[in-house]
N, C-alpha and C. Protein backbone atom coordinates (compact mmCIF):
# COMPACT_ATOMS: atom_id res chain seq x y z
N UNK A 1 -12.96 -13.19 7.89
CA UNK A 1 -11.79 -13.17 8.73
C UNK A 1 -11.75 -11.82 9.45
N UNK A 2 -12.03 -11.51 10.83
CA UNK A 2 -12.19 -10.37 11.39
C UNK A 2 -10.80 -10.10 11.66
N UNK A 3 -10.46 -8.79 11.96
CA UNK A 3 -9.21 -7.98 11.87
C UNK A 3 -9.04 -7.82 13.88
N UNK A 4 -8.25 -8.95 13.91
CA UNK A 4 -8.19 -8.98 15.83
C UNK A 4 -6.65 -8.59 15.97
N UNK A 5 -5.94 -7.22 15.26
CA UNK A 5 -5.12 -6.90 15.75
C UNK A 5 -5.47 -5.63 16.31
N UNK A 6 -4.93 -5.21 17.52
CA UNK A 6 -5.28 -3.95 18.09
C UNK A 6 -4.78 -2.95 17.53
N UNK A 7 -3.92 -2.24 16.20
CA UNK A 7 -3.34 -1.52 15.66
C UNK A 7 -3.78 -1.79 13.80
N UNK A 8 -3.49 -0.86 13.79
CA UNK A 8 -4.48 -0.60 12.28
C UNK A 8 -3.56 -1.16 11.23
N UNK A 9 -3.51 -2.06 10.20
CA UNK A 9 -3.03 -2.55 9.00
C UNK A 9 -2.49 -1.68 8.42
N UNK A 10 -1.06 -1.92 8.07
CA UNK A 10 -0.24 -0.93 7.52
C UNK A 10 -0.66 -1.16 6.08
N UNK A 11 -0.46 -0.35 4.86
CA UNK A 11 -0.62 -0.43 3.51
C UNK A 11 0.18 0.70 2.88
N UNK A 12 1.41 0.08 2.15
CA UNK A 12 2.10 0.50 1.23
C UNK A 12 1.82 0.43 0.16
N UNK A 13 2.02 1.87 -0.57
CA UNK A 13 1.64 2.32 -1.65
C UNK A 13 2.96 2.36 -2.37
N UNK A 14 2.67 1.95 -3.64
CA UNK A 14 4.51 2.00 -4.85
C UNK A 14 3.72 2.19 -6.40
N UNK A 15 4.62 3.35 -6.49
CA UNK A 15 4.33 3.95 -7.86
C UNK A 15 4.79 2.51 -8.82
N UNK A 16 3.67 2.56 -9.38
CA UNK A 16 3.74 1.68 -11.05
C UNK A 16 3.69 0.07 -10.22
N UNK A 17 3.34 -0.38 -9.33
CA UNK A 17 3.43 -1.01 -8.27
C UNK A 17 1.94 -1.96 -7.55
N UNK A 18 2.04 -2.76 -7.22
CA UNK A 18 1.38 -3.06 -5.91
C UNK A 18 1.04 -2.50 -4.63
N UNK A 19 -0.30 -2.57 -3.94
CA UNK A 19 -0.42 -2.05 -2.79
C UNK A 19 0.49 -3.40 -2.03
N UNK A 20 1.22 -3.40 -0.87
CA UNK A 20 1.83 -3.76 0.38
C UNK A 20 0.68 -3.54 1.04
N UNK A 21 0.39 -5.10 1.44
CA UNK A 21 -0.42 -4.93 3.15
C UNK A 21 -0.21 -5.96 3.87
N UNK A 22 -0.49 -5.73 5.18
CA UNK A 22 0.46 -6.75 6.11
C UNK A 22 -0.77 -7.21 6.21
N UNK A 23 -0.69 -8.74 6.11
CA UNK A 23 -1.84 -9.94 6.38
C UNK A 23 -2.06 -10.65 7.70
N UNK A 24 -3.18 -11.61 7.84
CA UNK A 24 -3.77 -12.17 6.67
C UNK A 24 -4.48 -11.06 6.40
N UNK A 25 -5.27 -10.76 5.18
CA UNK A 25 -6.05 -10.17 4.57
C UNK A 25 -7.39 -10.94 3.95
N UNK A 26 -8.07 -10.60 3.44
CA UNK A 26 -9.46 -10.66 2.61
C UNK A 26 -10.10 -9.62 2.06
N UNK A 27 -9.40 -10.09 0.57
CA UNK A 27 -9.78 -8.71 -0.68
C UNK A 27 -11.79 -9.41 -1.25
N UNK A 28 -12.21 -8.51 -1.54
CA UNK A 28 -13.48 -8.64 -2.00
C UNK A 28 -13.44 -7.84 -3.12
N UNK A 29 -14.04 -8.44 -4.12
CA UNK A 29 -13.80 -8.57 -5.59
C UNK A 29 -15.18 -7.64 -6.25
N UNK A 30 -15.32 -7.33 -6.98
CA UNK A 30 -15.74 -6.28 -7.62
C UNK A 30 -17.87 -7.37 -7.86
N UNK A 31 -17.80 -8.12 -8.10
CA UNK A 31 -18.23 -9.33 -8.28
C UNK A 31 -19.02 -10.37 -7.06
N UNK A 32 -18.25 -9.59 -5.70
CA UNK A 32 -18.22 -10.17 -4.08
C UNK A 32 -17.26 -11.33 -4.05
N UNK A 33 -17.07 -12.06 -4.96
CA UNK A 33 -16.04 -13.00 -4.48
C UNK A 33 -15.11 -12.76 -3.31
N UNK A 34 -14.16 -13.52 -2.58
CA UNK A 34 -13.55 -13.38 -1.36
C UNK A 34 -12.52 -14.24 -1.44
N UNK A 35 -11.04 -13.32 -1.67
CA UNK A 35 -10.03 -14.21 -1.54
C UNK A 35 -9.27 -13.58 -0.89
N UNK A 36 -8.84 -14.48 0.13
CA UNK A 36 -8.07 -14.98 1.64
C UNK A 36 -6.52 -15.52 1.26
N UNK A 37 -5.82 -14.81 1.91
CA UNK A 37 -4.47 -15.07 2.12
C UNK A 37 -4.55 -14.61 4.04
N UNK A 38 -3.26 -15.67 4.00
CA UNK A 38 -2.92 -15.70 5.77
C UNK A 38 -1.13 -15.09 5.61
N UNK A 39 -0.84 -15.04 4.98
CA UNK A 39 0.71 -14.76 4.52
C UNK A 39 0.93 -13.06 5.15
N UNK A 40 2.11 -12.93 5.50
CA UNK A 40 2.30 -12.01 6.40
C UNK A 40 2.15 -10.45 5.92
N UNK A 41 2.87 -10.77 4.26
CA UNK A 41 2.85 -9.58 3.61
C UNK A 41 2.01 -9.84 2.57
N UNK A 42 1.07 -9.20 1.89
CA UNK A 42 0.32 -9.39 0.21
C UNK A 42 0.75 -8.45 -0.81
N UNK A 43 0.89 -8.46 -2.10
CA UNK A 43 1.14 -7.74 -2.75
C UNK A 43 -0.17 -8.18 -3.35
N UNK A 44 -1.09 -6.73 -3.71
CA UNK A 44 -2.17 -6.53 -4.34
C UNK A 44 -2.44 -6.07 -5.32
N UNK A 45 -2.43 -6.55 -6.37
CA UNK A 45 -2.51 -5.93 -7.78
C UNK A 45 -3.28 -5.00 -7.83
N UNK A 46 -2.49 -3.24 -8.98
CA UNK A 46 -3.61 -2.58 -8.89
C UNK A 46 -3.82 -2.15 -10.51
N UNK A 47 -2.94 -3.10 -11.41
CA UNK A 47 -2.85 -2.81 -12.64
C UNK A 47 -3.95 -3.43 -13.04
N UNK A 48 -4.10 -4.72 -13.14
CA UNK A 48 -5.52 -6.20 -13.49
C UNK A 48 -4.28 -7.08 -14.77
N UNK A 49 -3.21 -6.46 -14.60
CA UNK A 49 -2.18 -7.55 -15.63
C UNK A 49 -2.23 -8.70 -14.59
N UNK A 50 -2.03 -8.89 -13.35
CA UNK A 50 -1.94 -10.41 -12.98
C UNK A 50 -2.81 -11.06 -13.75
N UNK A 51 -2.21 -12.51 -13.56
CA UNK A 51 -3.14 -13.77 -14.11
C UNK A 51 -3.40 -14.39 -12.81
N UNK A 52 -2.87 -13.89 -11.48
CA UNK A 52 -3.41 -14.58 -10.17
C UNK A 52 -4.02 -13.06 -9.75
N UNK A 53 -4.96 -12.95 -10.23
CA UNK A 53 -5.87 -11.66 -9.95
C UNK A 53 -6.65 -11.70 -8.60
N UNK A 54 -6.48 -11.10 -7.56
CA UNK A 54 -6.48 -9.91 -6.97
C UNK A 54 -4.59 -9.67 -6.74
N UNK A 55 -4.31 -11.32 -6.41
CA UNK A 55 -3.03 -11.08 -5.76
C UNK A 55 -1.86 -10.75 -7.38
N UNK A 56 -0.80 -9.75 -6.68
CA UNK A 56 0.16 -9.13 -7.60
C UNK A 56 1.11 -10.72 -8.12
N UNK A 57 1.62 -10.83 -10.15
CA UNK A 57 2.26 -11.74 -10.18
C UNK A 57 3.66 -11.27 -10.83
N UNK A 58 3.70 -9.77 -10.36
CA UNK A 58 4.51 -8.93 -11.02
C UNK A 58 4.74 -8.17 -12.92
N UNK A 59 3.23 -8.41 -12.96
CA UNK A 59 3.22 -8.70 -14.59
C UNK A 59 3.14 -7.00 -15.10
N UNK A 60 3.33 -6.21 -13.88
CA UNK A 60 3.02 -4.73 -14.44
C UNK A 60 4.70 -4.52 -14.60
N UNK A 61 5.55 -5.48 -14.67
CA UNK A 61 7.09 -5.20 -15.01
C UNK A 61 7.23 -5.05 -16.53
N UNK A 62 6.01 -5.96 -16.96
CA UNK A 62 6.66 -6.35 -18.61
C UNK A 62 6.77 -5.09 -19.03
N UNK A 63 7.94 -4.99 -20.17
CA UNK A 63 7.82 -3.55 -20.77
C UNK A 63 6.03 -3.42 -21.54
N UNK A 64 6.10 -2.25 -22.00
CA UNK A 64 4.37 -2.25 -22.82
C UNK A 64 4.88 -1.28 -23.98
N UNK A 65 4.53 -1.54 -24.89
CA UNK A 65 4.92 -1.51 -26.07
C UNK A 65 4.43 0.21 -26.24
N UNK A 66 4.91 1.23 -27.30
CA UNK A 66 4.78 2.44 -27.54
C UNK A 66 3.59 2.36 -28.34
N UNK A 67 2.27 3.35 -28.23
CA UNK A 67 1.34 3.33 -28.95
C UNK A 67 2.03 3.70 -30.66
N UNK A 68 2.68 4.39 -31.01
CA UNK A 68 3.43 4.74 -32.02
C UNK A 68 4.30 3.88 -32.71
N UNK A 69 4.38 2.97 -31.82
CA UNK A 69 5.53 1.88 -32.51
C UNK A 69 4.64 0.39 -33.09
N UNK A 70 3.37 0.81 -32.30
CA UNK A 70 2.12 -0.58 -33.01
C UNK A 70 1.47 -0.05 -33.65
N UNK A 71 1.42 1.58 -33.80
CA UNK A 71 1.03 2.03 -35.42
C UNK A 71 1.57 1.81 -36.80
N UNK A 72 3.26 1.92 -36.72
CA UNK A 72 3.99 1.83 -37.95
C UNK A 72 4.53 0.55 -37.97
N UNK A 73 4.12 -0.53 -37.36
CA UNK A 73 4.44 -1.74 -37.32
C UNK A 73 3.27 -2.36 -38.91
N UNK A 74 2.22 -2.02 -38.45
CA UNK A 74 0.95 -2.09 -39.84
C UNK A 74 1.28 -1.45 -40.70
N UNK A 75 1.89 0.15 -41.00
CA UNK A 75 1.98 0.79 -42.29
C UNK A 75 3.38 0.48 -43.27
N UNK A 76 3.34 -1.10 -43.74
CA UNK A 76 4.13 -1.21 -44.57
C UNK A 76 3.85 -1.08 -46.10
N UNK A 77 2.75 -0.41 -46.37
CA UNK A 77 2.36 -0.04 -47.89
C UNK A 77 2.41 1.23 -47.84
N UNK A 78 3.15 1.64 -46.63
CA UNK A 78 3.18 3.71 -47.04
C UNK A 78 4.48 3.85 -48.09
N UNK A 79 5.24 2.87 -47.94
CA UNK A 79 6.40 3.25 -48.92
C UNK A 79 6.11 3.10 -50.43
């Protein structure tokens, strides 16, 4: 899909977030795969929590658990 707008693709950046880019787009995958959206805006995953991977499914919202709190979750024979 060649890029036939005369002005350069905007891309928003958001902390803890998705890249914003104004479409259509065509992300190329680590792998070469090639997935195509025509949709005006994309949200692009940059965590890899989506399960619709390249595109964002908001899954970098879930809370994520404290490394410290899935340690003493196991040490119930310290008492």
């Amino acid at each position: 899909m060649p890029n036939t707008s005369e002005r350069p693709r905007r891309v928003r950046v958001q902390r803890d977030g998705p890249l914003l880019v104004e479409g259509p787009v065509e992300v190329v995958g680590e792998d070469g795969e090639v997935a195509v959206s025509d949709r005006f805006t994309v949200a692009i995953c940059t965590c890899r929590r989506s399960r619709d991977f390249p595109w964002c499914d908001t899954s970098h919202r879930r809370r994520r658990r404290e490394p410290e709190a899935e340690e003493s979750e196991g040490d119930d024979d310290a008492s």
